[in-house]
Protein backbone atom coordinates (compact mmCIF):
# COMPACT_ATOMS: atom_id res chain seq x y z
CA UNK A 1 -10.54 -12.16 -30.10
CA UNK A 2 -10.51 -8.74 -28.49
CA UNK A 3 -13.96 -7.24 -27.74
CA UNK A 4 -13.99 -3.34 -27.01
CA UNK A 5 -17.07 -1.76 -24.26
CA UNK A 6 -17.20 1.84 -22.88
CA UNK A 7 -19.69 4.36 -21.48
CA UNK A 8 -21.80 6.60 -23.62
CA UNK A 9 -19.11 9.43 -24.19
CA UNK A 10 -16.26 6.89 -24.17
CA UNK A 11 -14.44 8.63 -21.40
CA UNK A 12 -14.24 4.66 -19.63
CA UNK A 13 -13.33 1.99 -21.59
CA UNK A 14 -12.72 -1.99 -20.82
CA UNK A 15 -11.28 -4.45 -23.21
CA UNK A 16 -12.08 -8.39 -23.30
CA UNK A 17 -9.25 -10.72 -24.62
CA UNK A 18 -10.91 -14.10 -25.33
CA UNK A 19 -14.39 -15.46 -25.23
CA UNK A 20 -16.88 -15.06 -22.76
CA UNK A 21 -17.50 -17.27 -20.16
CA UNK A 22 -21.56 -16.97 -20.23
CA UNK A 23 -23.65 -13.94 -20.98
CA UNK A 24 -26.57 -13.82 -18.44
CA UNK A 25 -29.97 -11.60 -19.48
CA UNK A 26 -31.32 -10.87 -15.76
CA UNK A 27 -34.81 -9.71 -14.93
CA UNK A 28 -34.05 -8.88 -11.38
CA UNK A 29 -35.75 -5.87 -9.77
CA UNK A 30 -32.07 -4.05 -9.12
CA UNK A 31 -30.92 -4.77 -12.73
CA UNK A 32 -34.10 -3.55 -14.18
CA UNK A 33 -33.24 -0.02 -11.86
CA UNK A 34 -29.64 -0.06 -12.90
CA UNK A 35 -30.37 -0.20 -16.18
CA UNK A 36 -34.04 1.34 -16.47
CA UNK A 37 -35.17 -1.06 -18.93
CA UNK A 38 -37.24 -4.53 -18.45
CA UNK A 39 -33.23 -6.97 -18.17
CA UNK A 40 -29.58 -6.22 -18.12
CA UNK A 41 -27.44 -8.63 -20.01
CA UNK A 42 -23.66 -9.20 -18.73
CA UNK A 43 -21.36 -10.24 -20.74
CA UNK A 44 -19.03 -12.90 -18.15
CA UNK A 45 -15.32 -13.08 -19.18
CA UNK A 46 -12.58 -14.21 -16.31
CA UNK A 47 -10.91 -11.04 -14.55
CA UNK A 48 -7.33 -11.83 -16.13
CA UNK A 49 -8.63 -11.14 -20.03
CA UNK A 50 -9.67 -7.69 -19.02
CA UNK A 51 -8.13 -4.12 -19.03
CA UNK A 52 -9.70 -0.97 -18.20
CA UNK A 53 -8.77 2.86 -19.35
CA UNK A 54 -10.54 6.05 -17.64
CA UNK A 55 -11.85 7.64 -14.95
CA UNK A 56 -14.89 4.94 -13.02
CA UNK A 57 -16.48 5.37 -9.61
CA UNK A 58 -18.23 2.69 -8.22
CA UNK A 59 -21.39 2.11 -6.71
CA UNK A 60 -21.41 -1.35 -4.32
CA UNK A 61 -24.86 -2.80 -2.92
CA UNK A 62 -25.44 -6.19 -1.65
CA UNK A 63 -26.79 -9.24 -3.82
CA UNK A 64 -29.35 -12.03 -3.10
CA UNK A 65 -26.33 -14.06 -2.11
CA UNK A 66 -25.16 -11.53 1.04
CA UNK A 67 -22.15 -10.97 -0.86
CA UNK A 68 -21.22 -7.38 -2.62
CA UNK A 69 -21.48 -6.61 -5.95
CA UNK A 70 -19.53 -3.26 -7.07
CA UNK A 71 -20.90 -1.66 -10.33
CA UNK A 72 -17.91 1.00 -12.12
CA UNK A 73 -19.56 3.55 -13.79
CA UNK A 74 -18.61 6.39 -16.01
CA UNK A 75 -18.75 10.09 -14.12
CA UNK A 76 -19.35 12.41 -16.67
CA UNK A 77 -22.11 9.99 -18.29
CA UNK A 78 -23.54 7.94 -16.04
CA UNK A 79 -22.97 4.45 -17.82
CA UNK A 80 -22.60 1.91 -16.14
CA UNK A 81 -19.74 0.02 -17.86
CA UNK A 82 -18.85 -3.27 -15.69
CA UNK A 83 -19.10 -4.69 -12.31
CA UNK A 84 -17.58 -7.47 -10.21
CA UNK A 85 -19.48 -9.73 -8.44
CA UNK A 86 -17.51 -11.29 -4.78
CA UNK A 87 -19.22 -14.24 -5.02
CA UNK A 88 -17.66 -15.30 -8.31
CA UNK A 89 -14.53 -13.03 -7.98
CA UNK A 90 -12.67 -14.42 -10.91
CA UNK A 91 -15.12 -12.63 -13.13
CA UNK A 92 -15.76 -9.67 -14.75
CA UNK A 93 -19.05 -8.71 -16.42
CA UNK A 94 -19.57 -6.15 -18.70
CA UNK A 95 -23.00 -4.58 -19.86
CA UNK A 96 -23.80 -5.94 -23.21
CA UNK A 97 -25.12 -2.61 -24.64
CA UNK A 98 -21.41 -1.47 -23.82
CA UNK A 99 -19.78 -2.93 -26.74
CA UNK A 100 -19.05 -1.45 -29.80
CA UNK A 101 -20.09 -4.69 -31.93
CA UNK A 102 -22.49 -6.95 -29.80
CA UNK A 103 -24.13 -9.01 -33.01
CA UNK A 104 -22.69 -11.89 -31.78
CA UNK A 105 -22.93 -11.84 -28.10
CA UNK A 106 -26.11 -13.69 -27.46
CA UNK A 107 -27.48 -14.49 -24.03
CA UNK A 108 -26.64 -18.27 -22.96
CA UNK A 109 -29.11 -18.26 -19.75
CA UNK A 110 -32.50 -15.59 -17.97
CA UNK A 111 -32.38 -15.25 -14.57
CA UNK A 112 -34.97 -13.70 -11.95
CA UNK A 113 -37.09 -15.11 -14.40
CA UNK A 114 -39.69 -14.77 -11.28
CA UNK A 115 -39.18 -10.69 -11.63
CA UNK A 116 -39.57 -11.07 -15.93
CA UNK A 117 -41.96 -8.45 -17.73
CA UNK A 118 -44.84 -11.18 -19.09
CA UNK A 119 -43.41 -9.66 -22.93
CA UNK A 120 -40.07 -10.57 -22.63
CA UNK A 121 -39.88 -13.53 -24.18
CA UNK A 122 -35.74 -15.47 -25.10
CA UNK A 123 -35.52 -18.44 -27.48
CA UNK A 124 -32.08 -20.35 -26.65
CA UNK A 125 -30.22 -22.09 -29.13
């Protein structure tokens, strides 16, 4: 199955052959900034089912674990599209609000549940 993401003016686009290999809603303090919202959610598929199209600049800032993780993002709108984390660099995430049908991608696992608004609440199959 081929699942379609891009930024807000849909100037960057990424494509997902195949099904995910987790999607992760975290609560951390950076993805809460990235996002400006109370969680991100990434959508995990492996590197080799992706393809890009557009124009992305990255933004790269160290994670929890020491290693990098670098964020592409959309110049003319801002989005942040997807982002590659080195410590599990056969991945590809992509942000779930990215994706032009996301009724069926539904979080498998919270983490950072230590930085979690008290009113987010998940209920996992």
């Amino acid at each position: 199955m081929k699942r379609a993401a891009s930024c807000s003016c849909g100037q960057l686009s990424i494509t997902a052959d195949g099904e995910p290999v987790k999607i992760s809603a975290c609560h951390c303090r950076a993805c809460q900034r990235r996002t400006g919202s109370a969680f991100g959610v990434a959508v995990f598929f492996h590197a080799d089912q992706m393809e890009t199209a557009g124009v992305s600049i990255s933004y790269v800032r160290s994670g929890d674990s020491g290693k990098s993780i670098e964020f592409r993002f959309c110049p003319a709108c801002g989005s942040t599209v997807f982002w590659m984390p080195e410590f599990r660099k056969e991945l590809v995430a992509v942000a779930l609000g990215c994706f032009a049908d996301s009724s069926t991608l539904v979080p498998t696992q919270s983490v950072y549940e230590e930085s979690r608004l008290e009113w987010v609440l998940f209920e996992f199959p």
